[in-house]
C-alpha atoms as a PDB file:
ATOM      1  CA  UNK A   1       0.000   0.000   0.000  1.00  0.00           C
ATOM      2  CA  UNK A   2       1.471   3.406  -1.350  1.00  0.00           C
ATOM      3  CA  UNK A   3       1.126   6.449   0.998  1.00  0.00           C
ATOM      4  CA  UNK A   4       1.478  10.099   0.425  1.00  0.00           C
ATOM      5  CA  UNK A   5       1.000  13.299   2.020  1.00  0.00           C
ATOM      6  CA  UNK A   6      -2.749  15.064   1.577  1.00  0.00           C
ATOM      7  CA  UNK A   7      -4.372  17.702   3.111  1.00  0.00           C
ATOM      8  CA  UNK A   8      -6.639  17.022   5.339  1.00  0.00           C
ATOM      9  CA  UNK A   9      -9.282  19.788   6.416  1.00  0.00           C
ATOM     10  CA  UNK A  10     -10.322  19.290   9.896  1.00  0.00           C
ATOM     11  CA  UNK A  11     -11.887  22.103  12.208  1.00  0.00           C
ATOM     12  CA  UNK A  12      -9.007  22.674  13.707  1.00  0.00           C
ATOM     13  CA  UNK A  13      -7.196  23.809  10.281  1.00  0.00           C
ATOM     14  CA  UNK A  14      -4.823  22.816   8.075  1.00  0.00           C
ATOM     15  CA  UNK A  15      -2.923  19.605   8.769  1.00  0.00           C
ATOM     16  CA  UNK A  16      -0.605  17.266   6.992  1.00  0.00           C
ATOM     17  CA  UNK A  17      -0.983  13.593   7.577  1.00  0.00           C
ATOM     18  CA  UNK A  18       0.373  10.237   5.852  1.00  0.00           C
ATOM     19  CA  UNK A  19      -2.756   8.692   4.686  1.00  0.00           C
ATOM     20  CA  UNK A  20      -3.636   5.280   2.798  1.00  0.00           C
ATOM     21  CA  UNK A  21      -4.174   5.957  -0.697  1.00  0.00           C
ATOM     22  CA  UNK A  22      -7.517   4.046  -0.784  1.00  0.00           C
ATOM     23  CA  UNK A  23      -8.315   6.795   1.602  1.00  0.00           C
ATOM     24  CA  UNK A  24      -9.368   3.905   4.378  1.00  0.00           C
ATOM     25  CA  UNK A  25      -8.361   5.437   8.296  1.00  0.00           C
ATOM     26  CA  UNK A  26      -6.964   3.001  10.569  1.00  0.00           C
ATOM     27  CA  UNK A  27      -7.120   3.127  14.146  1.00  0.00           C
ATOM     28  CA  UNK A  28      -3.968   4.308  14.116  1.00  0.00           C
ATOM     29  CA  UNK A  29      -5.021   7.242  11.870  1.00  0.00           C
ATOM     30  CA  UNK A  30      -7.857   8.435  13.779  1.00  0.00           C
ATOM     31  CA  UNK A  31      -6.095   8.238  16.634  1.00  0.00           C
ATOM     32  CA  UNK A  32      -3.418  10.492  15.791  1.00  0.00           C
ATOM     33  CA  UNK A  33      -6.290  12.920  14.210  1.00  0.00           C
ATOM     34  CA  UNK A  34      -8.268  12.607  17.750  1.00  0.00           C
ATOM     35  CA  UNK A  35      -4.806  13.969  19.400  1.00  0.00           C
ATOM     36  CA  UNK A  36      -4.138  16.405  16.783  1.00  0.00           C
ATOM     37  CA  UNK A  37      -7.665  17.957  17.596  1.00  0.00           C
ATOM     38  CA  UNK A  38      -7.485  18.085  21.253  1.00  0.00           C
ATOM     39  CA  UNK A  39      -3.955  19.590  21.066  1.00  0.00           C
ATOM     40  CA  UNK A  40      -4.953  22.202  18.316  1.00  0.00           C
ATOM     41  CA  UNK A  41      -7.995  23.366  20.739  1.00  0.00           C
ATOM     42  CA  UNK A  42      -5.302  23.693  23.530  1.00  0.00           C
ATOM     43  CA  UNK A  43      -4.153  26.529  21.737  1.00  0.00           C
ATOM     44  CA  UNK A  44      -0.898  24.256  20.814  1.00  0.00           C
ATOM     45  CA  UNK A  45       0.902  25.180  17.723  1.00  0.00           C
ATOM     46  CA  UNK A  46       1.120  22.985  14.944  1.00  0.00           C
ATOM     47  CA  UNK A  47       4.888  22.959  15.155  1.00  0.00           C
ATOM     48  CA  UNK A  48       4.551  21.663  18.702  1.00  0.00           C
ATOM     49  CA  UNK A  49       1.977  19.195  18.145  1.00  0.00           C
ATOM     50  CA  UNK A  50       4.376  17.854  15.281  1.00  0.00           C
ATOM     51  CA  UNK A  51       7.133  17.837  18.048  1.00  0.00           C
ATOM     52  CA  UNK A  52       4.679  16.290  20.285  1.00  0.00           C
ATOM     53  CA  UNK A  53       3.285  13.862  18.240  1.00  0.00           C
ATOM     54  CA  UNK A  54       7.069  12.218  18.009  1.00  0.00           C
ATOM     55  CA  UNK A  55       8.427  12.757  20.853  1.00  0.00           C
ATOM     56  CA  UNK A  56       9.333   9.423  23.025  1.00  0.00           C
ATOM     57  CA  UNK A  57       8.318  11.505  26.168  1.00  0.00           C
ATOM     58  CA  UNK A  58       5.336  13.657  25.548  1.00  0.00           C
ATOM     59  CA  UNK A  59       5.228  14.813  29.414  1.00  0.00           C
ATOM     60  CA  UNK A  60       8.114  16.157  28.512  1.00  0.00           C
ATOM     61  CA  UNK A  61       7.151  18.297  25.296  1.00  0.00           C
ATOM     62  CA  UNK A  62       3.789  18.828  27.356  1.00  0.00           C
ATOM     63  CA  UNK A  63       5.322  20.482  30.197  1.00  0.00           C
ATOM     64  CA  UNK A  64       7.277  23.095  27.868  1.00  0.00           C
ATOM     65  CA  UNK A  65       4.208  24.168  25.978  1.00  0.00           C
ATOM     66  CA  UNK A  66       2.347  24.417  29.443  1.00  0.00           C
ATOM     67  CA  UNK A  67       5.863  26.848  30.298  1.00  0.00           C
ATOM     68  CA  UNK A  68       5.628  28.798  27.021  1.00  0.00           C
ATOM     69  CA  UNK A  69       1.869  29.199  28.122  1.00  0.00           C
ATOM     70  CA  UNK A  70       2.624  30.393  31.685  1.00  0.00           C
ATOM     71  CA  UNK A  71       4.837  33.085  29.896  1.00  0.00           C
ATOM     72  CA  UNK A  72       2.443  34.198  27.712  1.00  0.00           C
ATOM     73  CA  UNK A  73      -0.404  34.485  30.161  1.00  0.00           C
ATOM     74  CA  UNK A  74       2.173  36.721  32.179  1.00  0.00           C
ATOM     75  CA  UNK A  75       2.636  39.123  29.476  1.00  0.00           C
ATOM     76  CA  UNK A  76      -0.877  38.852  28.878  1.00  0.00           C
ATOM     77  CA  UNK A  77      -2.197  39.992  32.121  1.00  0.00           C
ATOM     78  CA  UNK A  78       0.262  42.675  32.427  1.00  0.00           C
ATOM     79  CA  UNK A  79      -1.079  44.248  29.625  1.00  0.00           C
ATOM     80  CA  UNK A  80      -4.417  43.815  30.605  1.00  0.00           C
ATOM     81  CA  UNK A  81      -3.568  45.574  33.300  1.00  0.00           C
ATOM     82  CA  UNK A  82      -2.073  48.461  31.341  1.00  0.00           C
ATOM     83  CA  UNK A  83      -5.558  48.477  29.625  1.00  0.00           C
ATOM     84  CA  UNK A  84      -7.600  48.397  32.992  1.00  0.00           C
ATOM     85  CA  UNK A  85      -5.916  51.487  34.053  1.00  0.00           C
ATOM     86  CA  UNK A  86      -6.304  53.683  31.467  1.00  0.00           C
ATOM     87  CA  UNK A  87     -10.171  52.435  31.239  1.00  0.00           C
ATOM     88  CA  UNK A  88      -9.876  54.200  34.797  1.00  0.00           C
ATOM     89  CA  UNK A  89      -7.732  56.984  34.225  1.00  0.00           C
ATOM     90  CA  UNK A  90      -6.653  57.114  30.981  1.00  0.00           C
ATOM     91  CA  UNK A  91      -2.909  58.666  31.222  1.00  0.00           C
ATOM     92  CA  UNK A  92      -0.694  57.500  28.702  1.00  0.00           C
ATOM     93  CA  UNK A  93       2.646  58.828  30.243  1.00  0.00           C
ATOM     94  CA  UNK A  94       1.792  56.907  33.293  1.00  0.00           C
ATOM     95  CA  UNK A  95       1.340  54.148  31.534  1.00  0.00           C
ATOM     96  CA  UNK A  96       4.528  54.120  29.285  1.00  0.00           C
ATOM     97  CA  UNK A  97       6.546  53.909  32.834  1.00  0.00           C
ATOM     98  CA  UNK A  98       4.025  50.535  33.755  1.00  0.00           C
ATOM     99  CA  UNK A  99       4.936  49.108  30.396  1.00  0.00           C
ATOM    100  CA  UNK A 100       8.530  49.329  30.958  1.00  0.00           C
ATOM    101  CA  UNK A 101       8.235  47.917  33.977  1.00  0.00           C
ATOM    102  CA  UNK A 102       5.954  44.904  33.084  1.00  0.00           C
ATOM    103  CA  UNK A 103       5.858  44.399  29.660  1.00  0.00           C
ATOM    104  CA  UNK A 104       9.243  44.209  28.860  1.00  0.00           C
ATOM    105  CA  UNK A 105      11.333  42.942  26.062  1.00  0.00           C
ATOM    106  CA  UNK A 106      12.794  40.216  28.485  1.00  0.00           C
ATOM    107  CA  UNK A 107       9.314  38.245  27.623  1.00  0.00           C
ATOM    108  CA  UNK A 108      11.024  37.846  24.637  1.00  0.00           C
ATOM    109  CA  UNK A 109      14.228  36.207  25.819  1.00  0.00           C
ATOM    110  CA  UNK A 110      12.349  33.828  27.809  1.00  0.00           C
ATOM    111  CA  UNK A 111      10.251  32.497  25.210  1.00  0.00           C
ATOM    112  CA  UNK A 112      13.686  31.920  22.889  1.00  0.00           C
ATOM    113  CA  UNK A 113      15.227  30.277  25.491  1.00  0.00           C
ATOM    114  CA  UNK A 114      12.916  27.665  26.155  1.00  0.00           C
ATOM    115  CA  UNK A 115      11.730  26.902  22.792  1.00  0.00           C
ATOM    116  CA  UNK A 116      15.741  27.215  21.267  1.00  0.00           C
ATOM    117  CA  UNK A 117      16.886  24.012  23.120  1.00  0.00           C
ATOM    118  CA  UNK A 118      15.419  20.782  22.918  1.00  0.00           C
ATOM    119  CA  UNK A 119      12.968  19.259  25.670  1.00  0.00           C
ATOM    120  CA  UNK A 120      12.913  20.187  28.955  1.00  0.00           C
ATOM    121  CA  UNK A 121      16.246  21.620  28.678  1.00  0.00           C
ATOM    122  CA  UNK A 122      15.238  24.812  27.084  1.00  0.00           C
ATOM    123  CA  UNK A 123      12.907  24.951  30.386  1.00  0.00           C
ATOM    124  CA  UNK A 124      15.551  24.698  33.228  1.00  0.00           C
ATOM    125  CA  UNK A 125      17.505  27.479  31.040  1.00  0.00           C
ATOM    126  CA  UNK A 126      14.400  29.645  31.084  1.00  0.00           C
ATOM    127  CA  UNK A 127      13.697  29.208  35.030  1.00  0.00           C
ATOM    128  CA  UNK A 128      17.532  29.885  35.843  1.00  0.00           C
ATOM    129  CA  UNK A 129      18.776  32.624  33.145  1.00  0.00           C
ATOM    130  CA  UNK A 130      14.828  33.906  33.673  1.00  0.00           C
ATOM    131  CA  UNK A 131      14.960  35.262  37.832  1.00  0.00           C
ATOM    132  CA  UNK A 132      17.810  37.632  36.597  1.00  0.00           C
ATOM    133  CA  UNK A 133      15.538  39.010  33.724  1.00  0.00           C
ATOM    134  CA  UNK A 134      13.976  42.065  35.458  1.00  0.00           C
ATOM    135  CA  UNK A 135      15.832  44.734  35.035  1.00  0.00           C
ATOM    136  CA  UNK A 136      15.233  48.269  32.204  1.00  0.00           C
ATOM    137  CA  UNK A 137      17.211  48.027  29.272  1.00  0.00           C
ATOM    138  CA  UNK A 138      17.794  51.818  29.801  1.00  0.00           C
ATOM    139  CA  UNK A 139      21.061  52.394  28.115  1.00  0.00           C
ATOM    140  CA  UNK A 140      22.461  51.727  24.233  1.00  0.00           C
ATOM    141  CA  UNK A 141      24.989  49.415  25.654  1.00  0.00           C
ATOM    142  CA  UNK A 142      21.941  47.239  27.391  1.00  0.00           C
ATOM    143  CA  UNK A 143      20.240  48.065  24.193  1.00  0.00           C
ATOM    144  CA  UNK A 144      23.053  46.363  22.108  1.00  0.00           C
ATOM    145  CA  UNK A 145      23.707  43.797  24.532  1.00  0.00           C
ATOM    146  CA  UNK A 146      19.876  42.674  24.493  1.00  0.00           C
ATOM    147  CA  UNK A 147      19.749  42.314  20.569  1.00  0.00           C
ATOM    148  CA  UNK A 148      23.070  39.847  20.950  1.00  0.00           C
ATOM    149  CA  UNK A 149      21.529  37.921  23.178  1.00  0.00           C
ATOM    150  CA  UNK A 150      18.251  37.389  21.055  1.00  0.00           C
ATOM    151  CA  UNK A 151      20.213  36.878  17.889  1.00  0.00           C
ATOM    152  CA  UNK A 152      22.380  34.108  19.406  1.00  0.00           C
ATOM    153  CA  UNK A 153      19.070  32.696  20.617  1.00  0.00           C
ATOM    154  CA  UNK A 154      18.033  32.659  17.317  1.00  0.00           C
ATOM    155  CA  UNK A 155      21.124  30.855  15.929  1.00  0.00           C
ATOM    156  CA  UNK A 156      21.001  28.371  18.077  1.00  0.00           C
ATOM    157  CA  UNK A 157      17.479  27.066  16.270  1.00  0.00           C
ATOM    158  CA  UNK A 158      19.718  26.484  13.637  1.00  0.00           C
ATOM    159  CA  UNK A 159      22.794  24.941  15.041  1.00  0.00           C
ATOM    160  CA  UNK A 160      22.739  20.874  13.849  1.00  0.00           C
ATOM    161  CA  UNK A 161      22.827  19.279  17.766  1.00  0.00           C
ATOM    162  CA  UNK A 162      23.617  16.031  17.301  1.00  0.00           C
ATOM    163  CA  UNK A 163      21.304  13.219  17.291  1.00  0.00           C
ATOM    164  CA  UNK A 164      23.077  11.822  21.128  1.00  0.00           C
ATOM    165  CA  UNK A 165      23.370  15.470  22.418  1.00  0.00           C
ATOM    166  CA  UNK A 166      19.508  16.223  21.634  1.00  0.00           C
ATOM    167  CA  UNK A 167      18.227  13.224  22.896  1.00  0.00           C
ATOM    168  CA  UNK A 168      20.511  13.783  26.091  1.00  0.00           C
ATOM    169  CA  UNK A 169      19.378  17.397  26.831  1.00  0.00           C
ATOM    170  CA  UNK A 170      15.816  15.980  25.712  1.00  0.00           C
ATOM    171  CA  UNK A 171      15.624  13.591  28.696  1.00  0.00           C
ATOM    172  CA  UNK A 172      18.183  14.912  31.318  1.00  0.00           C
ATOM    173  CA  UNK A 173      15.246  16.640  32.699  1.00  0.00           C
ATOM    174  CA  UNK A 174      12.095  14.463  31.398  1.00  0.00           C
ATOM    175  CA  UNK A 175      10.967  13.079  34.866  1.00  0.00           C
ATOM    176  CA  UNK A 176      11.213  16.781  36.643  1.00  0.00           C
ATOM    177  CA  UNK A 177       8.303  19.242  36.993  1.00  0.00           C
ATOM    178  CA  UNK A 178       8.930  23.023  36.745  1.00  0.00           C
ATOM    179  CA  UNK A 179       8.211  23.182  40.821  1.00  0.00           C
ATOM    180  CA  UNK A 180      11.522  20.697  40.817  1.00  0.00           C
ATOM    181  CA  UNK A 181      13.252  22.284  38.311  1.00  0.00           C
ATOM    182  CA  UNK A 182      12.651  25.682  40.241  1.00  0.00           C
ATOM    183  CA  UNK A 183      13.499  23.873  43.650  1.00  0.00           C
ATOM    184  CA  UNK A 184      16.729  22.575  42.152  1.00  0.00           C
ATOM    185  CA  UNK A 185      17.696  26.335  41.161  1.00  0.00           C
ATOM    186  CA  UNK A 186      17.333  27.329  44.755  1.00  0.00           C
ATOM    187  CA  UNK A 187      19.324  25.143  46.202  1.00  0.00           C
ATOM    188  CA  UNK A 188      22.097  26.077  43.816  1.00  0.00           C
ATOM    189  CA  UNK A 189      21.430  29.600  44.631  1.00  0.00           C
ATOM    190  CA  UNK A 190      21.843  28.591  48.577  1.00  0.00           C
ATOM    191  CA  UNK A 191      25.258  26.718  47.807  1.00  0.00           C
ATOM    192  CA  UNK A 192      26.634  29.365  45.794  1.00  0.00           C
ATOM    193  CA  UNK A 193      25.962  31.991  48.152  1.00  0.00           C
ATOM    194  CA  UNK A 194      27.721  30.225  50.704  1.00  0.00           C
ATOM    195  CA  UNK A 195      29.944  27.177  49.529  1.00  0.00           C
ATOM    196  CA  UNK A 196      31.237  26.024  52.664  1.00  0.00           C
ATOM    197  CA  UNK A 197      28.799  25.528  54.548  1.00  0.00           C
ATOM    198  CA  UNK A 198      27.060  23.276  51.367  1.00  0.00           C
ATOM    199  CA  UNK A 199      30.139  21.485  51.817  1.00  0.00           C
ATOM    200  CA  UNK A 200      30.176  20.642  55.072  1.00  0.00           C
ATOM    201  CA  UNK A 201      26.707  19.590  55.382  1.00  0.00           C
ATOM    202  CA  UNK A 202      26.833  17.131  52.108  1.00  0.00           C
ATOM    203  CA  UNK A 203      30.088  15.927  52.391  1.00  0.00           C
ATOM    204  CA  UNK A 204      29.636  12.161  52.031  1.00  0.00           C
ATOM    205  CA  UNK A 205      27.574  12.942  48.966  1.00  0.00           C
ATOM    206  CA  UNK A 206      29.984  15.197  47.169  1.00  0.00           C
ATOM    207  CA  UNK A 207      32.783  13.152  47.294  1.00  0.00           C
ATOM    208  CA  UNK A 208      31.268   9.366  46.173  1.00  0.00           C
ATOM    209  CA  UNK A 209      30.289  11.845  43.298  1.00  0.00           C
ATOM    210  CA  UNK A 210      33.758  12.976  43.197  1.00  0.00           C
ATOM    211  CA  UNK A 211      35.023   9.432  43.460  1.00  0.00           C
ATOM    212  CA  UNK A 212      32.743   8.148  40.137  1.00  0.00           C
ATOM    213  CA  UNK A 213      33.241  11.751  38.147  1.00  0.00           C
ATOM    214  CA  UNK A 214      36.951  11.325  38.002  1.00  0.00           C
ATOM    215  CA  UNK A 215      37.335   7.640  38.039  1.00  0.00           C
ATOM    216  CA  UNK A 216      38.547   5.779  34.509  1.00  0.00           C
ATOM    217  CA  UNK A 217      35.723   3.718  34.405  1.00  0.00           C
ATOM    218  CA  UNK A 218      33.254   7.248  34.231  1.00  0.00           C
ATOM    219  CA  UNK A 219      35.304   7.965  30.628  1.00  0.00           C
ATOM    220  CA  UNK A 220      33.859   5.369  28.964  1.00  0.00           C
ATOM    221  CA  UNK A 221      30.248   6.165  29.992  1.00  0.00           C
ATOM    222  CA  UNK A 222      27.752   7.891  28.199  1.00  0.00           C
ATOM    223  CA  UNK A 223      27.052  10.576  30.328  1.00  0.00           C
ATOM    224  CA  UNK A 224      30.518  11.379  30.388  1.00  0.00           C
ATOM    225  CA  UNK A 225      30.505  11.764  26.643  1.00  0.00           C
ATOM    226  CA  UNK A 226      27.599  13.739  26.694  1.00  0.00           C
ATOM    227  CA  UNK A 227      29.319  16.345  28.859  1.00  0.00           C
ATOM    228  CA  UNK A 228      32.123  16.289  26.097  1.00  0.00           C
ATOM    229  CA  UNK A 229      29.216  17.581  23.551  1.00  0.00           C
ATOM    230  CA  UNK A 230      27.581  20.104  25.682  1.00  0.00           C
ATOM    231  CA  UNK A 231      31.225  21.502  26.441  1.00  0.00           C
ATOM    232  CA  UNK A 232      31.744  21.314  23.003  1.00  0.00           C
ATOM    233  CA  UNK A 233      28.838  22.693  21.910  1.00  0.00           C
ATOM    234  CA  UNK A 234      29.160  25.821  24.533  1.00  0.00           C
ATOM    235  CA  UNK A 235      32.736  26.324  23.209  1.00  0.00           C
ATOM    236  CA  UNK A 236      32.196  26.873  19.852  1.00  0.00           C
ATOM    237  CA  UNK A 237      28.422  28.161  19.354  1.00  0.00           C
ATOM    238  CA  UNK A 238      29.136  31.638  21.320  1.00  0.00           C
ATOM    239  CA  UNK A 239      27.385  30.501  24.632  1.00  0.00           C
ATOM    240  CA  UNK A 240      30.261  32.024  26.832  1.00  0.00           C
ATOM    241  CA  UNK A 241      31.387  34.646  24.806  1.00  0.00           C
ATOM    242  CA  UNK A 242      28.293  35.918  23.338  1.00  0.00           C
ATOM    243  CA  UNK A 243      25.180  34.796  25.294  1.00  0.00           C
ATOM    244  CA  UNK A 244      26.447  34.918  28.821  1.00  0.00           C
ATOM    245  CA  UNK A 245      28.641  38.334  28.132  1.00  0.00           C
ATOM    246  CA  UNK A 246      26.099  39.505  26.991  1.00  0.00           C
ATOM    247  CA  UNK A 247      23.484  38.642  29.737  1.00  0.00           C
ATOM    248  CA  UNK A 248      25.985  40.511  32.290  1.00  0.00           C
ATOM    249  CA  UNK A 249      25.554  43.977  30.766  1.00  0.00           C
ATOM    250  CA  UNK A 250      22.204  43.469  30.363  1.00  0.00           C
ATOM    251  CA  UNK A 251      21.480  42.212  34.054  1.00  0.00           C
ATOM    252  CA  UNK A 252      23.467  43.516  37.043  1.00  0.00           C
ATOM    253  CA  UNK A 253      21.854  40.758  38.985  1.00  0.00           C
ATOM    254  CA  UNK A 254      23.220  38.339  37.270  1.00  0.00           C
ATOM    255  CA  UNK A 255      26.358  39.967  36.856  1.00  0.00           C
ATOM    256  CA  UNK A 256      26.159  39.860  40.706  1.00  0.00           C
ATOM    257  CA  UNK A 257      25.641  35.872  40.828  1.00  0.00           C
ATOM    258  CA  UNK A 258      28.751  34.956  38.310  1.00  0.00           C
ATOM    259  CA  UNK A 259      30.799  37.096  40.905  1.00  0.00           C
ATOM    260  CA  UNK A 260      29.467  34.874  43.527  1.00  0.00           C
ATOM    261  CA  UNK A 261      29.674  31.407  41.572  1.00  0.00           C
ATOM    262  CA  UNK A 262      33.646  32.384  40.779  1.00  0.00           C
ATOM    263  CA  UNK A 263      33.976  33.252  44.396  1.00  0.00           C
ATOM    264  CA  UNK A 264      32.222  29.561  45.299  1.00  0.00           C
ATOM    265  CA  UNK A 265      34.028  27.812  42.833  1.00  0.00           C
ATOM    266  CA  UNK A 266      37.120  28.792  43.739  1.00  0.00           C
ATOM    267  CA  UNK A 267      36.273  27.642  47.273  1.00  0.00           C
ATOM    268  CA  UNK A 268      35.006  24.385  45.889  1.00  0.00           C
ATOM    269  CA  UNK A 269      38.012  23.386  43.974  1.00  0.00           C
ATOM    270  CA  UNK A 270      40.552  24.150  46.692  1.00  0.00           C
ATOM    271  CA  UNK A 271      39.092  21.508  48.794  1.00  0.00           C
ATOM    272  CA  UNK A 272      38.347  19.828  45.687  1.00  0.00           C
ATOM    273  CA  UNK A 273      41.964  20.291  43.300  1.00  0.00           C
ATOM    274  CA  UNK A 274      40.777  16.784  41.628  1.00  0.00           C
ATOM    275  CA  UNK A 275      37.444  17.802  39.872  1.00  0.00           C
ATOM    276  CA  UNK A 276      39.774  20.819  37.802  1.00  0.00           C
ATOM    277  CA  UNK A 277      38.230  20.245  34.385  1.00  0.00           C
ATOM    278  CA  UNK A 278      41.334  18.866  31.939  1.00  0.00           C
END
C-alpha cells in the first residue's frame, strides 16, 4: 500500500498527515487525528503538536508548551492591566513607565530560550537565566547587549545538535516538573551563596560523586561523553562569549551571581583540586 501526504481539512485547520491511498483510516489514523484535535484546541501550535506527536516523552514536550503558556499568560495579564488602568484613568505617560516595567522585552528572551533548546532543557535554562531578567534596558549598551543575546538565541534554532546530544538534553530533565526544576535552582542559589557551609553539610555525597566523576571507568560512559558535547557545543556556538557576556551587561543581577559562583568555585576546587576540568 502506497502512501502520500494530503491535506486534510479538519476544524481545527490545516494539517498534513500520511494517509492510505484508498483513503481507508486506521485506528492508528484516527487516533493520531483525535490527538491532533485536542492539542490544536489547547491553543498548541502545529509545530509543537508535530514535536509532540514524536516525541518518546510527551510529558516532557507537554510540560514546555504548558511553560511557554505560563509566559504568555504573564505578558498577557500585564497588559491587561495596562488596559484596565487607562479604562480608569486614561494617562498614557503613566502608563509608558508601567509598560517598561511589566511588559518588557525580556518576555522575549524567555520564550527563545525555552523553545531554542530541545525538551525540557530549554525549560531549566528559562527558570535559571529567567529570575535575573527584570531589570530596564535603559542604556544603548543594554540596548546592544539585548539584541546579541536574542540573535544568538536565534542561531542556536539552527545549530545541527547532534542526534546523542539532543536526545541527552531531551531527557536529562524528562521526569522533573517546573516546581523541581525551580526547587533545584534554589538550592544552587543557597550553595553558591555560601559554599562552605554546602560542603560541610553534604560531604559524604559530594565526594562518592567525586570518586565516580573522576574515576577511569566514568570515561567510557555515556554521560561522560555527553558532557564532552555540551562543552563542546558551549565552546564553539558563542554561549560564553556571546550569550552569557552579553546577559551581564544586560542584568546587574546576574552579573552579581557569576561574581558569587567564581567566588564559590574557587572555594570548591581548593578543597576539591581533583574535579579541575582537563
Amino acid at each position: 500500500m502506497t502512501f502520500f501526504y494530503q491535506i486534510v481539512f479538519l476544524s481545527i485547520g490545516w494539517v498534513f498527515l500520511p494517509i492510505h491511498s484508498n483513503r481507508n483510516y486506521n485506528e492508528n489514523d484516527i487516533a493520531v487525528l483525535k490527538e491532533i484535535s485536542v492539542l490544536r484546541k489547547l491553543g498548541i501550535y502545529i509545530s509543537d503538536i508535530k514535536i509532540i506527536l514524536e516525541s518518546n516523552n510527551k510529558v516532557a514536550a507537554l510540560s514546555k508548551c504548558k511553560c511557554l503558556m505560563e509566559l504568555k499568560l504573564q505578558k498577557t495579564k500585564a497588559q491587561y492591566n495596562c488596559i484596565e488602568h487607562l479604562i480608569t484613568n486614561y494617562d498614557i505617560d503613566k502608563e509608558i513607565e508601567y509598560i517598561n516595567d511589566n511588559v518588557n522585552d525580556f518576555f522575549t528572551i524567555k520564550e527563545k530560550l525555552l523553545q531554542s533548546f530541545p525538551g525540557t532543557y530549554g525549560m531549566y535554562l528559562c527558570i535559571h537565566f529567567g529570575q535575573f531578567l527584570n531589570e530596564k534596558i535603559d542604556s544603548e549598551e543594554k540596548e546592544n547587549a539585548y539584541y546579541n543575546v536574542v540573535n544568538f538565541l536565534d542561531s542556536v534554532d539552527t545549530l545541527n545538535f547532534s542526534s546523542e546530544l539532543e536526545e541527552y538534553l531531551e531527557n536529562c530533565f524528562s521526569v522533573m516538573q517546573k516546581t523541581d526544576m525551580v526547587k533545584m535552582n534554589n538550592a544552587m542559589l543557597n550553595a553558591v551563596d555560601n559554599m562552605d557551609d554546602y560542603i560541610e553539610n553534604n560531604k559524604e555525597i559530594l565526594e562518592e560523586y567525586i570518586k565516580i566523576r573522576t574515576s577511569d571507568d566514568y570515561k567510557l560512559t555515556s554521560a561522560y561523553k555527553m558532557q564532552q558535547l555540551i562543552w563542546d557545543f558551549q565552546q564553539s556556538s558563542g554561549y560564553y562569549d556571546i550569550f552569557l557576556a552579553n546577559l551581564k551587561i544586560l542584568s546587574f543581577s546576574y552579573l552579581e551571581y557569576t561574581e558569587k559562583l567564581q567566588v564559590a568555585n574557587k572555594v570548591f576546587l581548593n578543597k576539591y583540586p581533583q574535579t579541575i576540568y582537563k
